[in-house]
Protein backbone atom coordinates (compact mmCIF):
# COMPACT_ATOMS: atom_id res chain seq x y z
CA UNK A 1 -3.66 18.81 14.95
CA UNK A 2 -5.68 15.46 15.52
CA UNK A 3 -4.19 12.42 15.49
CA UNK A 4 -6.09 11.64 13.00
CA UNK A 5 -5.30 14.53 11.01
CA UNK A 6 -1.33 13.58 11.23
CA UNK A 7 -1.95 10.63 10.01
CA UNK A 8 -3.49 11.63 7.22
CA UNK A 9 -0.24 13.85 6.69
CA UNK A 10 1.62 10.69 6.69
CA UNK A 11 -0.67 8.82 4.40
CA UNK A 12 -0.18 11.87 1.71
CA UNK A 13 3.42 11.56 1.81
CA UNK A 14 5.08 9.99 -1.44
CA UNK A 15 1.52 10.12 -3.25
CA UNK A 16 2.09 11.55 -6.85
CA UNK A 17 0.40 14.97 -6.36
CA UNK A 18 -2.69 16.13 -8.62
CA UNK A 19 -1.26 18.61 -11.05
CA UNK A 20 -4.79 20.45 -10.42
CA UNK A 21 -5.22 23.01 -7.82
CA UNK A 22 -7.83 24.21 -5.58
CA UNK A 23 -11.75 23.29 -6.39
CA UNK A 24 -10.20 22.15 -9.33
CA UNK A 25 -7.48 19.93 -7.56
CA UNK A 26 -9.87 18.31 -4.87
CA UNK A 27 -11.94 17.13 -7.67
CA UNK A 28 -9.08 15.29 -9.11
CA UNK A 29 -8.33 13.89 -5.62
CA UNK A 30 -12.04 12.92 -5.55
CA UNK A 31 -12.15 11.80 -9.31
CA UNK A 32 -8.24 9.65 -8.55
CA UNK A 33 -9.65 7.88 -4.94
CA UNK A 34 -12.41 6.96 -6.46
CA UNK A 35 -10.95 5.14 -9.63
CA UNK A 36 -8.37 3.73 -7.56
CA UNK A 37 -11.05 1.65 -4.84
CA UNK A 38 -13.14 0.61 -7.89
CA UNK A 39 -10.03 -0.13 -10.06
CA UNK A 40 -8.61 -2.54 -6.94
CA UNK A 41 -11.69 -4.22 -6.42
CA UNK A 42 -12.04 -5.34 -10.20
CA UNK A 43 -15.39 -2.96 -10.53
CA UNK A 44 -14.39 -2.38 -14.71
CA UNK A 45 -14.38 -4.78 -16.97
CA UNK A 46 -11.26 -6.25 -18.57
CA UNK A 47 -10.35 -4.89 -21.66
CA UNK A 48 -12.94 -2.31 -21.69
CA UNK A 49 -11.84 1.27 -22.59
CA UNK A 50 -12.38 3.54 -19.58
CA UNK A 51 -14.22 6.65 -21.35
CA UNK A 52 -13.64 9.62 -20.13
CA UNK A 53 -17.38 10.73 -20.48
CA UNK A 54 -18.66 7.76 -18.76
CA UNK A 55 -16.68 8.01 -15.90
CA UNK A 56 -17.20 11.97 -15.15
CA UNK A 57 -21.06 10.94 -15.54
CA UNK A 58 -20.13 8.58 -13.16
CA UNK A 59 -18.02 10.66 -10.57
CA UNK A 60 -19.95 14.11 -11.15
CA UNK A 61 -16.69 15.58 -11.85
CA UNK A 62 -15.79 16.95 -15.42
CA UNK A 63 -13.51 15.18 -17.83
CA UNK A 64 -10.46 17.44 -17.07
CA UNK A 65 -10.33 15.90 -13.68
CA UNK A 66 -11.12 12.26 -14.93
CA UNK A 67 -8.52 12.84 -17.27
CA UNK A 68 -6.03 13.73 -14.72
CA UNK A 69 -6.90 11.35 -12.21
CA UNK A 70 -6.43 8.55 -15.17
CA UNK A 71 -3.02 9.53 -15.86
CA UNK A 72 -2.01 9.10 -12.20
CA UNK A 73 -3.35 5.87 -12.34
CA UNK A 74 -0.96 4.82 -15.13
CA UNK A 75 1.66 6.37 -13.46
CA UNK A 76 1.06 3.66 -10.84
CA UNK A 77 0.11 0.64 -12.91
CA UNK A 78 -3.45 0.37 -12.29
CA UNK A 79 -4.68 1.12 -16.38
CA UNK A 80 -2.49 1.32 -19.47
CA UNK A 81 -2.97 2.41 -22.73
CA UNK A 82 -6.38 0.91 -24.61
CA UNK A 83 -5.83 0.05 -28.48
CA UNK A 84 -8.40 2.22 -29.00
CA UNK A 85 -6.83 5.25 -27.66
CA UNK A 86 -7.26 6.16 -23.82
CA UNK A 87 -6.75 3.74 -20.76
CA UNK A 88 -7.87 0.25 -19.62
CA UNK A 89 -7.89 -2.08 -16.07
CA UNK A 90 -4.50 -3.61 -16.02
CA UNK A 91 -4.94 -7.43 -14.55
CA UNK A 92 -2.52 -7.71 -11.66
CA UNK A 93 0.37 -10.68 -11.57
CA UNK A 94 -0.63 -13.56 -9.15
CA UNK A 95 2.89 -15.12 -9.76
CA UNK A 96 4.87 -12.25 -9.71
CA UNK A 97 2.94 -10.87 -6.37
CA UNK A 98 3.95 -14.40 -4.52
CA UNK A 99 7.86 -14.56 -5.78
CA UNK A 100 8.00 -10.45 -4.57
CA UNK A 101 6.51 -11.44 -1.01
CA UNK A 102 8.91 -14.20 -0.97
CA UNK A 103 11.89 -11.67 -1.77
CA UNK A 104 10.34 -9.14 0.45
CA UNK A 105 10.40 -12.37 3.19
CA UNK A 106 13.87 -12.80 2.78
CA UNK A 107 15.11 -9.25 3.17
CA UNK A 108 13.12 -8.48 5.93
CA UNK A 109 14.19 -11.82 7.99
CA UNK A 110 17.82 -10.93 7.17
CA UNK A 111 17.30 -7.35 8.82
CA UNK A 112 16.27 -8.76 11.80
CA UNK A 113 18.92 -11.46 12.64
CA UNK A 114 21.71 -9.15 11.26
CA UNK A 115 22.20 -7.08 14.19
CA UNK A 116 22.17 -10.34 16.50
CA UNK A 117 24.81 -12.20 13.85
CA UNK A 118 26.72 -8.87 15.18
CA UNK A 119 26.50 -8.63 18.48
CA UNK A 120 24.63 -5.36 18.32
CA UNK A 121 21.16 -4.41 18.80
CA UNK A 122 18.43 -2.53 16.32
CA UNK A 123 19.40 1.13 16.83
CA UNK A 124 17.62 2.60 19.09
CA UNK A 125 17.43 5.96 17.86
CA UNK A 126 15.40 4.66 15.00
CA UNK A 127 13.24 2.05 16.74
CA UNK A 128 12.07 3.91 19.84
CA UNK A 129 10.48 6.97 18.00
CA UNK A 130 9.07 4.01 15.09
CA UNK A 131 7.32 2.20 18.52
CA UNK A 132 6.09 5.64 19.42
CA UNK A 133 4.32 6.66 15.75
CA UNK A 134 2.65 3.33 15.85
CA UNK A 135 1.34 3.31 19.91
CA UNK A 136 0.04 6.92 18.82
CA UNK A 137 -1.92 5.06 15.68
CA UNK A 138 -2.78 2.59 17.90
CA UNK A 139 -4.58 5.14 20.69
CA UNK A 140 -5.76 7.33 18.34
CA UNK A 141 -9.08 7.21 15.92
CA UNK A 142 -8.33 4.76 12.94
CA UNK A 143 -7.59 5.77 9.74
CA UNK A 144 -10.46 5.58 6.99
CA UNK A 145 -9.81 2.65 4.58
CA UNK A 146 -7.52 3.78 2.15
CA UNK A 147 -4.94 1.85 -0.64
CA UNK A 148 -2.06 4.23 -0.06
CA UNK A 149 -2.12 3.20 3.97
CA UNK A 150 0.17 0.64 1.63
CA UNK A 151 2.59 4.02 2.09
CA UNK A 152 2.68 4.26 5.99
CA UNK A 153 2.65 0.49 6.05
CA UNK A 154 5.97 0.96 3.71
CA UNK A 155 7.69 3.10 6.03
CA UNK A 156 7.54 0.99 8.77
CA UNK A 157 9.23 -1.93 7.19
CA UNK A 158 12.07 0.55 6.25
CA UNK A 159 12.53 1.74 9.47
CA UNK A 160 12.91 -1.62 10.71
CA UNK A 161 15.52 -2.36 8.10
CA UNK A 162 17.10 1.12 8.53
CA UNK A 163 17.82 0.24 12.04
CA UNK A 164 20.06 -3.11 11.37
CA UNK A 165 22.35 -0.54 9.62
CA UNK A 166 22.02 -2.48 5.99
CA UNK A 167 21.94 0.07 3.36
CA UNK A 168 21.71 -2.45 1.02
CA UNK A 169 18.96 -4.72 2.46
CA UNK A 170 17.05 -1.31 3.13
CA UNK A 171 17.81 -0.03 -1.01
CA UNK A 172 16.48 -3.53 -1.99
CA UNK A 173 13.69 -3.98 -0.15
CA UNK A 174 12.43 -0.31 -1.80
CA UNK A 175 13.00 -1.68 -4.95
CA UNK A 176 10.99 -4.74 -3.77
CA UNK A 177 7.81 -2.19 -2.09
CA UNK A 178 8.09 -0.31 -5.73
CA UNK A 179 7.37 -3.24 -7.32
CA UNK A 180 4.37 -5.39 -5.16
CA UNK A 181 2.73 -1.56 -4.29
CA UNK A 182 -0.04 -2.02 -6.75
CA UNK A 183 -1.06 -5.67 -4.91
CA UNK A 184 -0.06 -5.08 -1.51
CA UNK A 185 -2.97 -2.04 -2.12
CA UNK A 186 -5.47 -4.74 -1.32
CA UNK A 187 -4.85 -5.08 1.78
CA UNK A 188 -5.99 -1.55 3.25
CA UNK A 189 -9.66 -1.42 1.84
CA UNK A 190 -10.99 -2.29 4.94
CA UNK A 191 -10.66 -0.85 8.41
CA UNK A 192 -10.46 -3.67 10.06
CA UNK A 193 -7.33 -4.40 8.62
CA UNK A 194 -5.65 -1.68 8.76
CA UNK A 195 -6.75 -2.04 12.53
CA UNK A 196 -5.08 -5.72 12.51
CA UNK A 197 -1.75 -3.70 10.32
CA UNK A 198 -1.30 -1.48 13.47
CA UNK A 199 -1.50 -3.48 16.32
CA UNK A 200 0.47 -6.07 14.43
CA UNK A 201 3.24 -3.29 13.55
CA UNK A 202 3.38 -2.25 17.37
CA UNK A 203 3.86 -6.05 18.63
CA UNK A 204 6.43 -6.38 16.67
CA UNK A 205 8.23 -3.03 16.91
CA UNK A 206 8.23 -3.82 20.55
CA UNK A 207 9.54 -6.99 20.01
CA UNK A 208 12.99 -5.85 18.61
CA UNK A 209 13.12 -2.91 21.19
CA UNK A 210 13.97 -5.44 23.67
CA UNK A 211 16.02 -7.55 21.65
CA UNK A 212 13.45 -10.75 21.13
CA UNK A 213 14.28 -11.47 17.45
CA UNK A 214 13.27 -15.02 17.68
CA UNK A 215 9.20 -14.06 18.51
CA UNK A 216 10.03 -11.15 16.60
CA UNK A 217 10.98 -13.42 13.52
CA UNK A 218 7.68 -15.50 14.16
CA UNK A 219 5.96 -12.12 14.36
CA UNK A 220 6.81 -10.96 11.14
CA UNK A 221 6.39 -14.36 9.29
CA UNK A 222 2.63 -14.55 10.80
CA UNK A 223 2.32 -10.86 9.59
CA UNK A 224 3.30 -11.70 6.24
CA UNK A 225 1.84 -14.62 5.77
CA UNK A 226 -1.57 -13.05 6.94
CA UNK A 227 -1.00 -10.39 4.50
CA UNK A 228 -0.49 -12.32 1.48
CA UNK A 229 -3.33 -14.37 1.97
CA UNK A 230 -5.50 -11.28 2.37
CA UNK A 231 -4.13 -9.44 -0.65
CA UNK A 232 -3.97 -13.06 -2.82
CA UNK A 233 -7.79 -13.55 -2.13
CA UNK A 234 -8.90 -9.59 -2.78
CA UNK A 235 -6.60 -9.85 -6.31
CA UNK A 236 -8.54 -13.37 -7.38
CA UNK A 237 -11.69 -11.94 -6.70
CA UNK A 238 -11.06 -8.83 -8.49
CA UNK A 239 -9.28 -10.14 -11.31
CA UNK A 240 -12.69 -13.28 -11.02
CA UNK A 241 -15.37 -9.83 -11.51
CA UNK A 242 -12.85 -8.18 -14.46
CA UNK A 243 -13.24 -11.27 -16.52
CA UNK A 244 -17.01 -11.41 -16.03
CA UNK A 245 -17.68 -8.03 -16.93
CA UNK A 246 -17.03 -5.94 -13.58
CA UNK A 247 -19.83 -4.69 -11.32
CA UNK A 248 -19.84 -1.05 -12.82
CA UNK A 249 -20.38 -2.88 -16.99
């Protein structure tokens, strides 16, 4: 298998599987990607109800698929129930995306002093094979733009707090990723930042390997910081084009 092709794997794990299967089921894939990119970037109008005819005409997919990929959507907070019946954009949280990042800030910074505070190191049994996933994304052939990167991107956060041996910190901060997914989305829908995510990840990965947790620390604030100003801009401007009718009205 490519290494392309395992990441892929990687980017499919924890996605809420279609309940369709085979030409029916990649329809639904087709019909639930598509919704997602146009529901992120604010393409629908706010308040509009998201007809299930429309959007097949739309997709050149059927309504059962639509209607499928829809309710996977809710599942993850992108529409919710129209007053009319059916589904609608749901207009993501400025304030509550900036006090999560600031909790997510907080956790992450204590994971990587704790070990020092101890007089231990990150374990290495869980930080050499997390370097080693990320230098292979890094050689390899980047992965399409895609919101559930967000997934991968997840993963290697937890590893890093896995390996300062805080349980808590590490059930926390899942809470935390539960909770900012649906922003934090943003960030992915262009290669070049998923390109910037990678070599980012590896830098600092690296970083802890041989114990540097003060450039490690600056590391991650950069990378956060960076982040959030991505995603904060992406959510304006698609919440801006939801309250002036979306580009698909």
């Amino acid at each position: 298998m490519s290494r392309k092709g395992q990441s892929s794997d990687k980017l499919r794990e924890g996605v809420t599987p279609s309940p369709t299967r085979g030409v029916e089921g990649s329809r639904g894939d087709q019909a639930y990607r598509m919704l997602k990119t146009r529901l992120l970037m604010g393409e629908f109008p706010l308040n509009v109800r998201l007809g299930e005819e429309k959007l097949a005409a739309m997709i050149d997919v059927s309504r059962t698929p639509i209607r499928e990929a829809l309710k996977r959507l809710q599942a993850e907070g992108l529409v919710g129930a129209h007053v009319d019946g059916g589904y609608q954009p749901v207009v993501p949280d400025v304030t509550v995306m900036r006090h999560l990042y600031e909790v997510r800030a907080g956790l992450e910074l204590q994971a990587l002093q704790r070990p020092g505070r101890m007089g231990t190191r990150h374990d290495p049994a869980i930080i050499e094979p997390l370097r080693d996933q990320w230098k292979a994304l890094s050689l390899g052939q980047l992965p399409d733009a895609d919101p559930n990167f967000v997934l991968l991107d997840e993963s290697f956060h937890i590893a890093l707090a896995k390996a300062a041996n805080n349980d808590v910190a590490v059930d926390f901060l899942r809470q935390v990723n539960e909770r900012i997914r649906l922003v934090r989305m943003h960030d992915f829908l262009s290669q070049p930042r998923i390109e910037t995510t990678i070599a980012e990840h590896l830098h600092l990965v690296e970083l802890v390997l041989v114990g540097d947790i003060v450039n490690a620390e600056a590391a991650f604030t950069q990378h956060l910081g960076d982040s959030m100003a991505v995603v904060e801009e992406r959510v304006r401007g698609a919440i801006v084009r939801m309250l002036t009718g979306g580009a698909l009205s």
